[in-house]
PDB file of N, CA and C in Angstrom:
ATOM      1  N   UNK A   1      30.131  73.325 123.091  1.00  0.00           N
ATOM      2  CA  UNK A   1      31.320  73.859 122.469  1.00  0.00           C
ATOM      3  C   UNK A   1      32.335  72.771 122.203  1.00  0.00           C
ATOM      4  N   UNK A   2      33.086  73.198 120.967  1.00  0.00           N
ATOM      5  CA  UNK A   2      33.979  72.166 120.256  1.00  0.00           C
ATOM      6  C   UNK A   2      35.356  72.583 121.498  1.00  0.00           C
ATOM      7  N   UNK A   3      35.941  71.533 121.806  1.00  0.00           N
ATOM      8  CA  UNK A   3      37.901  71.977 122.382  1.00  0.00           C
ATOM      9  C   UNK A   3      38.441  71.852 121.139  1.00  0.00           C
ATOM     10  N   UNK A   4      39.387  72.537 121.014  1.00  0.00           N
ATOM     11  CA  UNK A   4      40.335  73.190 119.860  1.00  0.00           C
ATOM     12  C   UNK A   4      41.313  71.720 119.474  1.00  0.00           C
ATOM     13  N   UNK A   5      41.229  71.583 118.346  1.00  0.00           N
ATOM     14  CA  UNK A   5      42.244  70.434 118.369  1.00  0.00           C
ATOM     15  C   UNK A   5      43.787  70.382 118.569  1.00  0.00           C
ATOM     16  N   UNK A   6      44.486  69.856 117.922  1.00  0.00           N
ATOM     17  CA  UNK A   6      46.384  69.560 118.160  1.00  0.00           C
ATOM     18  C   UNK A   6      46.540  71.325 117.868  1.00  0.00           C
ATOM     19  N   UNK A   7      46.544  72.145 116.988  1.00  0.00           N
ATOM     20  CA  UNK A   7      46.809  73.064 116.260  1.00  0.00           C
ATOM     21  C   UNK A   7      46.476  74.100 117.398  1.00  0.00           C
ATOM     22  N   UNK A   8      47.947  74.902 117.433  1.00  0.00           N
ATOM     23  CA  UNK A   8      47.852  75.697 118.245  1.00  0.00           C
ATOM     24  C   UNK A   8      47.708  77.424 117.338  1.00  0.00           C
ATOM     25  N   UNK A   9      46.609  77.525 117.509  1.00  0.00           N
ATOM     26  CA  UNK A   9      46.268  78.840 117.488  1.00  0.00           C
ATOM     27  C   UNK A   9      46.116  80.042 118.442  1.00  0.00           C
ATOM     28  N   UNK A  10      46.513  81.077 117.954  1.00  0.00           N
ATOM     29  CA  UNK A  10      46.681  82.249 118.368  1.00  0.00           C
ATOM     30  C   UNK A  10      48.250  82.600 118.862  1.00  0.00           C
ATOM     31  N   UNK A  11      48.134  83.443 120.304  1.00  0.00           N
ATOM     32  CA  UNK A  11      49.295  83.846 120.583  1.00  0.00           C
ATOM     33  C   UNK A  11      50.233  82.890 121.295  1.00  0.00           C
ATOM     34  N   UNK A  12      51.479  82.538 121.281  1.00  0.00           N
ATOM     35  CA  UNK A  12      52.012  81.658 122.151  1.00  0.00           C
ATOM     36  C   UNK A  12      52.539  81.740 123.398  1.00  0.00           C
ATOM     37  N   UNK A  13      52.808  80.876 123.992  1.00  0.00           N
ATOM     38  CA  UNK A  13      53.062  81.200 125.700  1.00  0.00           C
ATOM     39  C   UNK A  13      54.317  81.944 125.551  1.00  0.00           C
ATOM     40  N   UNK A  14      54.393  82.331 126.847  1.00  0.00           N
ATOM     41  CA  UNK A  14      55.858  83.418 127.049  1.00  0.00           C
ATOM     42  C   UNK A  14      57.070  82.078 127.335  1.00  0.00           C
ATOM     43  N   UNK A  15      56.916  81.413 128.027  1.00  0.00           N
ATOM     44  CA  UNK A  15      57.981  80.338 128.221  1.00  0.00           C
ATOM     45  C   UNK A  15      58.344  79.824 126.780  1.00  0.00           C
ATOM     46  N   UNK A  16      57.313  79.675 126.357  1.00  0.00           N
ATOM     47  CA  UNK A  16      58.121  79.220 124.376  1.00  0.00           C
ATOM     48  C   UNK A  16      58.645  79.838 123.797  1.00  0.00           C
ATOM     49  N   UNK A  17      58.541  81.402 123.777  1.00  0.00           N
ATOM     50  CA  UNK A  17      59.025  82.686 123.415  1.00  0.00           C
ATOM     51  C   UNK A  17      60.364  83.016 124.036  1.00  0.00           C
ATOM     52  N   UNK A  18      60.582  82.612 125.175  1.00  0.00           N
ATOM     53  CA  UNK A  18      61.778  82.504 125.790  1.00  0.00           C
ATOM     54  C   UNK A  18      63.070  81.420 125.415  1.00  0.00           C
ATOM     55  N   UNK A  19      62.492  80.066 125.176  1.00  0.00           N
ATOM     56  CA  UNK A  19      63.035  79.099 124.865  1.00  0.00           C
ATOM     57  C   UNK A  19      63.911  79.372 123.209  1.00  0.00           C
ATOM     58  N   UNK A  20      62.431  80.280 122.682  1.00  0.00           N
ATOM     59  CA  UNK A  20      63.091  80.716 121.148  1.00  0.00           C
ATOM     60  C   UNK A  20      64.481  81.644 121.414  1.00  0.00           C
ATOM     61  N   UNK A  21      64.025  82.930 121.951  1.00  0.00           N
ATOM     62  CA  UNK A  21      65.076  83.604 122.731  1.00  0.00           C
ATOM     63  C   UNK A  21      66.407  83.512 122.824  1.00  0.00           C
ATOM     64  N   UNK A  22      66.479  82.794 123.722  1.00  0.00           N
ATOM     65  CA  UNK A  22      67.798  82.030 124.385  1.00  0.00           C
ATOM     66  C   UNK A  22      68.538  81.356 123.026  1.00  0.00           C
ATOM     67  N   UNK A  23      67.978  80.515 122.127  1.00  0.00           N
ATOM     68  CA  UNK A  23      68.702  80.109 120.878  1.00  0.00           C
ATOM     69  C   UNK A  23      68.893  80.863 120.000  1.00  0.00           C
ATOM     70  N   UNK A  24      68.677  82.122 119.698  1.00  0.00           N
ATOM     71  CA  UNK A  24      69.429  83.056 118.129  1.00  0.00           C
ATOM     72  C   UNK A  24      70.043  84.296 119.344  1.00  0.00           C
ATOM     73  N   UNK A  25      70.648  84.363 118.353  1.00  0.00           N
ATOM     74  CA  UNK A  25      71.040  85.582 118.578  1.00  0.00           C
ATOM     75  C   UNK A  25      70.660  86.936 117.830  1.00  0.00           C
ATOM     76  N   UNK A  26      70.795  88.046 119.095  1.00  0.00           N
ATOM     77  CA  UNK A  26      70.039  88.827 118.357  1.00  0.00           C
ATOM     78  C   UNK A  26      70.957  89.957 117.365  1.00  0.00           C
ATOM     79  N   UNK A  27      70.170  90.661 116.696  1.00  0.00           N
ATOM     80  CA  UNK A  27      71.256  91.438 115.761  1.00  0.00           C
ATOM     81  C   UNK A  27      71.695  90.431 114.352  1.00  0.00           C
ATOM     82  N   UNK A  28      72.819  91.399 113.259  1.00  0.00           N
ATOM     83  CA  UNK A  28      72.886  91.349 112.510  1.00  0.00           C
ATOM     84  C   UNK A  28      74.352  90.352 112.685  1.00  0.00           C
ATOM     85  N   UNK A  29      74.871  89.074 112.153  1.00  0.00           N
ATOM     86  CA  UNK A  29      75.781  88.492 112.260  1.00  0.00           C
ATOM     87  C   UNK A  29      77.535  88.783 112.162  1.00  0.00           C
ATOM     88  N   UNK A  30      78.026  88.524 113.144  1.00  0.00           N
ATOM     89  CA  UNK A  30      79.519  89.541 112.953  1.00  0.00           C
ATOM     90  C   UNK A  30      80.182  89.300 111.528  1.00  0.00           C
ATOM     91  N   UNK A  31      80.636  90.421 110.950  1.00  0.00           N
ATOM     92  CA  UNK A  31      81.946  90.709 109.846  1.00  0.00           C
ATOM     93  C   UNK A  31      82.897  90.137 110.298  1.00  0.00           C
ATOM     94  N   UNK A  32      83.240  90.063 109.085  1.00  0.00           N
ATOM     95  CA  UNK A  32      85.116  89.762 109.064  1.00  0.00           C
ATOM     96  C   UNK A  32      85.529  90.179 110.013  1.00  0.00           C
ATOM     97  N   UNK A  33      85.376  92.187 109.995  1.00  0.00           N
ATOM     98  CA  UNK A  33      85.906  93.153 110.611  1.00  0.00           C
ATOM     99  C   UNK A  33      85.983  93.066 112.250  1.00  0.00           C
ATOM    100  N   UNK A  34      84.642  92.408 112.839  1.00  0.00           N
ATOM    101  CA  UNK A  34      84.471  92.335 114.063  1.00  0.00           C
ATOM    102  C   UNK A  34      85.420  91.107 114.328  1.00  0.00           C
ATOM    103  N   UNK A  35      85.104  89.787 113.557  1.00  0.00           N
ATOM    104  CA  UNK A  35      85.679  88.516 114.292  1.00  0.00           C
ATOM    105  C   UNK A  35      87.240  88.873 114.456  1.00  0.00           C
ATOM    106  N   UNK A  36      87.550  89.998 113.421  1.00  0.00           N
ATOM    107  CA  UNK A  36      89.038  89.957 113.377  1.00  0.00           C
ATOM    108  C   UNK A  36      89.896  90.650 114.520  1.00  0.00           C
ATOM    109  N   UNK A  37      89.260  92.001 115.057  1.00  0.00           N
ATOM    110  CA  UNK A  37      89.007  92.780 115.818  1.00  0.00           C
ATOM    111  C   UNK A  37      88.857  91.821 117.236  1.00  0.00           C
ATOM    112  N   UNK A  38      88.529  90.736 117.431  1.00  0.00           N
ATOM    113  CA  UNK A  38      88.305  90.522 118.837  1.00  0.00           C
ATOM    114  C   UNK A  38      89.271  88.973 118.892  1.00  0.00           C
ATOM    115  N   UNK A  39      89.437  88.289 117.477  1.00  0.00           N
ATOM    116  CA  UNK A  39      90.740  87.706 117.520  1.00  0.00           C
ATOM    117  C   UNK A  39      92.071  88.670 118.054  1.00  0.00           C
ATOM    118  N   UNK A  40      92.076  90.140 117.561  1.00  0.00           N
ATOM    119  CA  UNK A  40      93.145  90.226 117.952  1.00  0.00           C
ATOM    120  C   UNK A  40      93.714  91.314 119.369  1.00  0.00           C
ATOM    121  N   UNK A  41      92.165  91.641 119.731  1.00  0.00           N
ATOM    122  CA  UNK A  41      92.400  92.036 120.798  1.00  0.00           C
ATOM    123  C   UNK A  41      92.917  90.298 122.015  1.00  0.00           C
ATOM    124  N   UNK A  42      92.227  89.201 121.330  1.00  0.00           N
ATOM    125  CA  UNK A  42      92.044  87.892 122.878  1.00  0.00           C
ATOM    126  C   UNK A  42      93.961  87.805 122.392  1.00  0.00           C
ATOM    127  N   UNK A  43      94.505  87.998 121.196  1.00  0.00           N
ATOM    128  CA  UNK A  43      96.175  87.832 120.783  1.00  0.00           C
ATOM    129  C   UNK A  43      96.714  88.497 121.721  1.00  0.00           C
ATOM    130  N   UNK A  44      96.360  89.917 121.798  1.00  0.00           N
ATOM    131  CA  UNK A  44      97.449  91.041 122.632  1.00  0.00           C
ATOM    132  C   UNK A  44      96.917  90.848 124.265  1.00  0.00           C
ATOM    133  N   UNK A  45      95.622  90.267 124.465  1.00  0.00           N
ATOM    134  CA  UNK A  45      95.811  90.344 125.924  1.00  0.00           C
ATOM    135  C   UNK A  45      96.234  88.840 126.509  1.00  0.00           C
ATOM    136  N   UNK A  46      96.505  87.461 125.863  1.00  0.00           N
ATOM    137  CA  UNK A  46      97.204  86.387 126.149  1.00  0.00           C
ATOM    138  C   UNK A  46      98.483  86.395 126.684  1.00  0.00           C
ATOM    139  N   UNK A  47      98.887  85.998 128.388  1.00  0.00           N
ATOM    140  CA  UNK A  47     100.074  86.330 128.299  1.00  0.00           C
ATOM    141  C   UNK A  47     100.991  85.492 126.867  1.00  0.00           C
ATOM    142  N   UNK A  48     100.190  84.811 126.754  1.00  0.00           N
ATOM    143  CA  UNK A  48     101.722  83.331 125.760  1.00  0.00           C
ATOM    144  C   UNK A  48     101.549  84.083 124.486  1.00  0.00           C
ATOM    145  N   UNK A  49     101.305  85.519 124.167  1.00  0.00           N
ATOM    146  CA  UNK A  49     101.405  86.146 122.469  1.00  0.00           C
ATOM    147  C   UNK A  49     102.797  86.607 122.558  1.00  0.00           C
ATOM    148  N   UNK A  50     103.512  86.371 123.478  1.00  0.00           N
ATOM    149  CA  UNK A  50     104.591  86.819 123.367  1.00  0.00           C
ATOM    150  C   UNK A  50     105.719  85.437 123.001  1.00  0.00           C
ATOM    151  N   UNK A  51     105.112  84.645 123.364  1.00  0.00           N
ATOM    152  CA  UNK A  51     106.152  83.481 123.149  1.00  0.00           C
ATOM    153  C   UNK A  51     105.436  83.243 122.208  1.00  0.00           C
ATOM    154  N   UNK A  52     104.305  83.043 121.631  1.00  0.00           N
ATOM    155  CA  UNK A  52     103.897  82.591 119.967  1.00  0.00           C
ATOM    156  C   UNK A  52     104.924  83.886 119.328  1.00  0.00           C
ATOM    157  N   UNK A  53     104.785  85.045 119.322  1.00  0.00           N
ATOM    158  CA  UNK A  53     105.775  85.759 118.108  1.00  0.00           C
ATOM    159  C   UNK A  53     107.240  85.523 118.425  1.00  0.00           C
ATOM    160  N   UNK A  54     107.527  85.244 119.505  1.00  0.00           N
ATOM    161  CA  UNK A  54     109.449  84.962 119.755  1.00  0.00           C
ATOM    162  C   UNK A  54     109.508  83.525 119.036  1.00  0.00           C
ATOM    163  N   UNK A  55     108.566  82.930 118.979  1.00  0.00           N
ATOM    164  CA  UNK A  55     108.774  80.970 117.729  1.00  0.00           C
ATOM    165  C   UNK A  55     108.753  81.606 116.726  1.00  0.00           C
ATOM    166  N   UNK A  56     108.043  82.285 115.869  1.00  0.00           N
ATOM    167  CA  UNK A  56     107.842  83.021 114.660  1.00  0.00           C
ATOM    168  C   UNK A  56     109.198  83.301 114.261  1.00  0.00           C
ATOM    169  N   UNK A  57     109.651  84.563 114.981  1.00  0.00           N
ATOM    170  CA  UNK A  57     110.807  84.828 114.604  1.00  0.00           C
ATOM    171  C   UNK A  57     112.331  83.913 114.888  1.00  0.00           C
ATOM    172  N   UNK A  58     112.210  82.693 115.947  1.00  0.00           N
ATOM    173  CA  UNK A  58     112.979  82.280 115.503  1.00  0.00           C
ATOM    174  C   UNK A  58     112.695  81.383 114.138  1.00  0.00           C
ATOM    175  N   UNK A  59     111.651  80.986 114.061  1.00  0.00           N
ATOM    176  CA  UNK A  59     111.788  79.651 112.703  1.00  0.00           C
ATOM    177  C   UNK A  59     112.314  80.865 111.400  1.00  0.00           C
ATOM    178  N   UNK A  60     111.484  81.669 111.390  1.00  0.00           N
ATOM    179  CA  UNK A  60     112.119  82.660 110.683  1.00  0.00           C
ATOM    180  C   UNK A  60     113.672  82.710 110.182  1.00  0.00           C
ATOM    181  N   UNK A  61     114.413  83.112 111.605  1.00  0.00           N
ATOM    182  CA  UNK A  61     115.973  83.566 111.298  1.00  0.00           C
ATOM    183  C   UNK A  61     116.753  82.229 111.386  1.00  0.00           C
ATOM    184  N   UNK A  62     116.129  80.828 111.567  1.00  0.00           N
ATOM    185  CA  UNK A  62     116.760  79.775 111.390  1.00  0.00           C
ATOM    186  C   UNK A  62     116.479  78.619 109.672  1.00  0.00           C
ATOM    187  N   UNK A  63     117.604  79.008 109.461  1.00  0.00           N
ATOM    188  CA  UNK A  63     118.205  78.182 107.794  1.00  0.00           C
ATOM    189  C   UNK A  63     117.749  76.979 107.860  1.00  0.00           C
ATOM    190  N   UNK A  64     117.359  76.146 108.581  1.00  0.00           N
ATOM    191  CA  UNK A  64     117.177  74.749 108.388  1.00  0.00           C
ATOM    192  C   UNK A  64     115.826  74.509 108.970  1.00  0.00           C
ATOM    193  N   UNK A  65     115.183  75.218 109.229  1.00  0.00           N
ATOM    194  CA  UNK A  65     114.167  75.498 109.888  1.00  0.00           C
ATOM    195  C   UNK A  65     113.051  75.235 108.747  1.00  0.00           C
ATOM    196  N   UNK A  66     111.889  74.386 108.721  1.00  0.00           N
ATOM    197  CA  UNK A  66     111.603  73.392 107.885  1.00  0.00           C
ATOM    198  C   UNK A  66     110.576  74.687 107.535  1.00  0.00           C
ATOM    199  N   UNK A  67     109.936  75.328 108.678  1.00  0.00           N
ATOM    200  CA  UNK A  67     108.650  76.412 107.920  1.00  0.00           C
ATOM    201  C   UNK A  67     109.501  77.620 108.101  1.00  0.00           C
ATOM    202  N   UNK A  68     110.538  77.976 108.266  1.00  0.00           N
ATOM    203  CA  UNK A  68     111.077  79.513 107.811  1.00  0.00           C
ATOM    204  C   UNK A  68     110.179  80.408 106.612  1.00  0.00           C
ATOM    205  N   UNK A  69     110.166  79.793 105.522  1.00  0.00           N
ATOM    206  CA  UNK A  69     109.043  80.610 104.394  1.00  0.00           C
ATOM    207  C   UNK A  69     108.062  80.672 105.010  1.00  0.00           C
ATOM    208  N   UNK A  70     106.977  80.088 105.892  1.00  0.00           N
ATOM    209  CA  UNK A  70     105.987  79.928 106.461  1.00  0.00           C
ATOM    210  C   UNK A  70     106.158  81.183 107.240  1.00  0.00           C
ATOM    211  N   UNK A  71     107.356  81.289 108.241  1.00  0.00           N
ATOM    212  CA  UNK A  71     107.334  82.193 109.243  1.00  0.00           C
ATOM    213  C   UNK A  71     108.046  83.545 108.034  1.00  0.00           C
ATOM    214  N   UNK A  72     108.745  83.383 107.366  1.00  0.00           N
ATOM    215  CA  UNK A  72     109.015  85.340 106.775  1.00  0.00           C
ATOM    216  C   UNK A  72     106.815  85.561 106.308  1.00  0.00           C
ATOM    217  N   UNK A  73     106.231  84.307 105.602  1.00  0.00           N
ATOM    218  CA  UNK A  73     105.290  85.319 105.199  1.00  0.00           C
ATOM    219  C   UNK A  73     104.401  85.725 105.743  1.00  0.00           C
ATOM    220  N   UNK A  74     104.400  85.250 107.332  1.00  0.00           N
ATOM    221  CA  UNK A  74     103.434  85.994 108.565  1.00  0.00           C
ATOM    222  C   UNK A  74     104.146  87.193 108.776  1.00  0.00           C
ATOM    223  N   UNK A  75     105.687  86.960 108.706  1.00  0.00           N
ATOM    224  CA  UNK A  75     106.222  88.474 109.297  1.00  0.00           C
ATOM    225  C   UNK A  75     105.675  89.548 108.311  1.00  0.00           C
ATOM    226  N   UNK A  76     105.555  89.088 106.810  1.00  0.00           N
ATOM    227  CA  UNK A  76     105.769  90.404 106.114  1.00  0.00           C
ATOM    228  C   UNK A  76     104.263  90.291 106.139  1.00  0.00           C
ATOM    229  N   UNK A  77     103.358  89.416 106.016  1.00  0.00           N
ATOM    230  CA  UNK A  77     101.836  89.763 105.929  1.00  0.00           C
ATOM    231  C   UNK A  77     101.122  90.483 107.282  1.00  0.00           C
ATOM    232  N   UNK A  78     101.252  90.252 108.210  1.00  0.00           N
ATOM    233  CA  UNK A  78     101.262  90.807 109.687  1.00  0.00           C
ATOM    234  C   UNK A  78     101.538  91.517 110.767  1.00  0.00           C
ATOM    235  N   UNK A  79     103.210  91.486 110.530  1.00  0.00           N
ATOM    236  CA  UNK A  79     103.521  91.911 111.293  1.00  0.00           C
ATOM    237  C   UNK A  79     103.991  93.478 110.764  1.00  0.00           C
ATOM    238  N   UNK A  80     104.819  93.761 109.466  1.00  0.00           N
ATOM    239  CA  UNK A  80     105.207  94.811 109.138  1.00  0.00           C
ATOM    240  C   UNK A  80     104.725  95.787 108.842  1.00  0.00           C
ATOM    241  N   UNK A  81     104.222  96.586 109.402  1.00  0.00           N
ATOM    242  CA  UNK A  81     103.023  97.490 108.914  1.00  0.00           C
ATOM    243  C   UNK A  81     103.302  98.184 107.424  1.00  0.00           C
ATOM    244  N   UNK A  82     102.437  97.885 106.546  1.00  0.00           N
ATOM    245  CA  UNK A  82     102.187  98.319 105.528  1.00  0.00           C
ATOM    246  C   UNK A  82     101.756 100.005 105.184  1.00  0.00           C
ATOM    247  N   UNK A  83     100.938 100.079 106.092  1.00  0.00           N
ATOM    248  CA  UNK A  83     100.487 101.644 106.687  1.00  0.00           C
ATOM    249  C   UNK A  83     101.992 102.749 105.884  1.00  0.00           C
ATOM    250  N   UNK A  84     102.747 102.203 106.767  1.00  0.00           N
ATOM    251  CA  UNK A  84     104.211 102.880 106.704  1.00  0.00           C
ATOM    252  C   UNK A  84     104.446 103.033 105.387  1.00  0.00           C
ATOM    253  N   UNK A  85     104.836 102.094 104.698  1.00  0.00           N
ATOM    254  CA  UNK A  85     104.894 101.727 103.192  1.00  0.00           C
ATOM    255  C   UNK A  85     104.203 102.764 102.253  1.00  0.00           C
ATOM    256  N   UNK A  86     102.485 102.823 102.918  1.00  0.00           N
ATOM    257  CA  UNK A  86     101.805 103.763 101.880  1.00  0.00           C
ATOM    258  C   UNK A  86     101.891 104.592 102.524  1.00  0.00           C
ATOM    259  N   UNK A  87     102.297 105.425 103.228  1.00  0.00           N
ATOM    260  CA  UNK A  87     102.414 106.757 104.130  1.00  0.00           C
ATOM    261  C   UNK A  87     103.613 107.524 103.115  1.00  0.00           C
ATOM    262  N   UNK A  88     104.956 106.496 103.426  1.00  0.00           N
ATOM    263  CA  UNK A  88     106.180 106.907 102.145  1.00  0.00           C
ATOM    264  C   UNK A  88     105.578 107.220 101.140  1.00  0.00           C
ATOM    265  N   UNK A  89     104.557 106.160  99.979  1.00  0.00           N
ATOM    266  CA  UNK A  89     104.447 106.929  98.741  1.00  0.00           C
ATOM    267  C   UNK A  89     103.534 108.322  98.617  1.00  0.00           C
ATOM    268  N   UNK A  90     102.851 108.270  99.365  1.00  0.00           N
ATOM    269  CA  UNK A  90     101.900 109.129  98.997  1.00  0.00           C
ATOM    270  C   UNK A  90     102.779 110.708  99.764  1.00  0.00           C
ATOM    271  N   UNK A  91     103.651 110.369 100.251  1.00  0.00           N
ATOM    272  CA  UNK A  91     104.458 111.604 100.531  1.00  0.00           C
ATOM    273  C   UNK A  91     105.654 112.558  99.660  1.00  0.00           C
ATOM    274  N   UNK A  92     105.438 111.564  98.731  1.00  0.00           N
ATOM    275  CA  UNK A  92     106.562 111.661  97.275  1.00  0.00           C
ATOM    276  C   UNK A  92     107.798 111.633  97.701  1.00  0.00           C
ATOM    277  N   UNK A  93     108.841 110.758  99.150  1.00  0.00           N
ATOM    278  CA  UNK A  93     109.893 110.520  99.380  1.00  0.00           C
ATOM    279  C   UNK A  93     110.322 109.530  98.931  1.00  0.00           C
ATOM    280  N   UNK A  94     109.519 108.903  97.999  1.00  0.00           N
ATOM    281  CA  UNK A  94     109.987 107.287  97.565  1.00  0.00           C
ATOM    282  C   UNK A  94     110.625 107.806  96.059  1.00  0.00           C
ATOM    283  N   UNK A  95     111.695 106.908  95.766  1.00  0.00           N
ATOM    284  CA  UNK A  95     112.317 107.296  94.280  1.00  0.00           C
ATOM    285  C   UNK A  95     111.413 106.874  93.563  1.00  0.00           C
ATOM    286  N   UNK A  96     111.462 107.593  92.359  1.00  0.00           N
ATOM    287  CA  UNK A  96     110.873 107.163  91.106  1.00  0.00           C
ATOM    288  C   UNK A  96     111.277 106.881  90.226  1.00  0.00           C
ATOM    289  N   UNK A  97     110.701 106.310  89.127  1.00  0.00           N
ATOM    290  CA  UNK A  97     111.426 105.610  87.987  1.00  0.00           C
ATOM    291  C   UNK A  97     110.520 106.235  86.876  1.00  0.00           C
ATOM    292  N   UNK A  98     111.213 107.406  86.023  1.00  0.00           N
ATOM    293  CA  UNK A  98     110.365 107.412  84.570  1.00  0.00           C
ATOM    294  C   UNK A  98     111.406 106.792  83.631  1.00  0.00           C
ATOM    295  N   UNK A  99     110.658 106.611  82.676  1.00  0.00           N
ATOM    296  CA  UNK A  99     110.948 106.199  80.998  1.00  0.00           C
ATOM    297  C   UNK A  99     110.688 106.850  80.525  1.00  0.00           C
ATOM    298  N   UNK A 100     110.973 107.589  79.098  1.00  0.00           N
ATOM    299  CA  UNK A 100     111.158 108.532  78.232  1.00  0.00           C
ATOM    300  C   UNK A 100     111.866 107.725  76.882  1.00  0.00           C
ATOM    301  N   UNK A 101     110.720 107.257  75.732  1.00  0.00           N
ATOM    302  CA  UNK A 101     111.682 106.838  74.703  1.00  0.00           C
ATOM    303  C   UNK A 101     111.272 107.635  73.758  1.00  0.00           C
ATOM    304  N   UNK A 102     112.425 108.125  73.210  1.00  0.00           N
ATOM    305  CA  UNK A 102     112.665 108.983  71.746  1.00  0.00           C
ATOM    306  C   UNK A 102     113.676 108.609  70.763  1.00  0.00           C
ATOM    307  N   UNK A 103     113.875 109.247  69.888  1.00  0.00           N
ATOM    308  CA  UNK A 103     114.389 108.720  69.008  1.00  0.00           C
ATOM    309  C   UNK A 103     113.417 108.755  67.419  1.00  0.00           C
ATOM    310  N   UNK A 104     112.731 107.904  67.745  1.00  0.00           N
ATOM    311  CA  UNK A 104     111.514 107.829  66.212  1.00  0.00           C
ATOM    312  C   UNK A 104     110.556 109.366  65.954  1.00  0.00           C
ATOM    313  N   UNK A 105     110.966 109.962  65.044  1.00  0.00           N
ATOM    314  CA  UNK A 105     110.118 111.363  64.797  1.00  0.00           C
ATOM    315  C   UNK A 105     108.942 110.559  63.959  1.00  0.00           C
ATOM    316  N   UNK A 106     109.620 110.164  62.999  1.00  0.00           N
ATOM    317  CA  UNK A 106     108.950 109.695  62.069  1.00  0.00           C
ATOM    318  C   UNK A 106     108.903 108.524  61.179  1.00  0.00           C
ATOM    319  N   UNK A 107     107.803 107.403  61.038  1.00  0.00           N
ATOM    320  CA  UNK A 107     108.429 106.525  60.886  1.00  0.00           C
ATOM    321  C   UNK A 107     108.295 106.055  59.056  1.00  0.00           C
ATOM    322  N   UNK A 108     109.863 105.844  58.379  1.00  0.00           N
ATOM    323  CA  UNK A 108     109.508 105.521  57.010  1.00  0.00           C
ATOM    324  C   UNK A 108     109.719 104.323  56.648  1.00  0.00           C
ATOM    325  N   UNK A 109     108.830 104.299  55.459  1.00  0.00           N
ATOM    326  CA  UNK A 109     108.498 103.416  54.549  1.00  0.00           C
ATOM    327  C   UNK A 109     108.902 102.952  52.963  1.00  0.00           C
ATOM    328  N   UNK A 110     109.831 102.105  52.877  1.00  0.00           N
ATOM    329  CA  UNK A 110     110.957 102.287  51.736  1.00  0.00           C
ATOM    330  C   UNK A 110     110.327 101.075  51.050  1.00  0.00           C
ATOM    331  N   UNK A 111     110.098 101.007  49.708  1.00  0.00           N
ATOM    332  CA  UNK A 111     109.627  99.528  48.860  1.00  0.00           C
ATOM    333  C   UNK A 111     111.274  99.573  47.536  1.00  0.00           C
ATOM    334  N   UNK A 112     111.027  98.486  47.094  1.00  0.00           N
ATOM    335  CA  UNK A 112     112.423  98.214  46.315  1.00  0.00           C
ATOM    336  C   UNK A 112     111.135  97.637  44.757  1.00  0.00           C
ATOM    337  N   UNK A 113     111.837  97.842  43.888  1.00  0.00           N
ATOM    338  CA  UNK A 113     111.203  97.621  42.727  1.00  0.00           C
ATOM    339  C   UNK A 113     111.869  96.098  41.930  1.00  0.00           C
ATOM    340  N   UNK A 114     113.024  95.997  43.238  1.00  0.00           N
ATOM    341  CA  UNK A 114     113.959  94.583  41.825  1.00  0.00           C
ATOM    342  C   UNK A 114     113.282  93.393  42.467  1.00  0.00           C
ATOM    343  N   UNK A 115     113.456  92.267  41.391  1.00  0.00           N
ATOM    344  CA  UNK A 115     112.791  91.505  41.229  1.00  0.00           C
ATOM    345  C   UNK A 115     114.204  90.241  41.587  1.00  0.00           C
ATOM    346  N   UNK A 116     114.040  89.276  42.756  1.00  0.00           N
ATOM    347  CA  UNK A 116     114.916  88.285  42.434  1.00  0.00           C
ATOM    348  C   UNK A 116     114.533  86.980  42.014  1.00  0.00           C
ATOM    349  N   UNK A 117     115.255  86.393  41.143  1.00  0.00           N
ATOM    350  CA  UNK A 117     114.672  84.898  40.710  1.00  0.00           C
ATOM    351  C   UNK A 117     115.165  84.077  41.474  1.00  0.00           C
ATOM    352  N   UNK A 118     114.322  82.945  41.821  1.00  0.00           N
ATOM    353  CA  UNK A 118     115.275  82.337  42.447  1.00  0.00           C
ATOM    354  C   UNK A 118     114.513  80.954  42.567  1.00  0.00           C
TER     355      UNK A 118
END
């Protein structure tokens, strides 16, 4: 009988199968939705999320404060709930604005027959 050469055929050992294992992960790769979701649960349970949003709002309410624009557009992208915002319209308490133009019934068309030289 021939020994089998370099080429490993058939089934493979369980220790290699393990080794594979241990390097992927299993399942389908996290969403946006998840990474965002567990960014912001590790935010709210940090004690220091409270002193990261008290810097926010001061660079914010300070005039000379070099990222103030930086800090209003986390406040309004983040922090202000928007929810609220569309809760108002869709409740019909928000003012409205129509337009209404009239005036033109009908519109005419006048030609002139004189002739200028010029």
């Amino acid at each position: 009988m021939t020994k089998p050469s370099g080429n490993k055929i058939g089934r493979p050992k369980k220790s290699d199968l393990a080794a594979v294992r241990e390097n992927r992960s299993v399942g389908r790769p996290k969403g946006t939705a998840a990474i965002i979701n567990e960014y912001r649960d590790r935010m709210l349970n940090s004690p220091k999320s409270e002193k990261v949003l008290q810097k926010i709002m001061d660079a914010a309410l300070q005039d000379e404060h070099p990222h103030q624009a930086a800090a209003w557009k986390i406040i309004a992208d983040r922090i202000i709930p928007v929810s609220a915002f569309d809760q108002a319209k869709q409740s019909g308490s928000m003012p409205q604005i129509s337009i209404n133009i009239s005036g033109l019934n009908e519109p005419k068309v006048s030609t002139s027959d004189d002739v200028i030289d010029v």
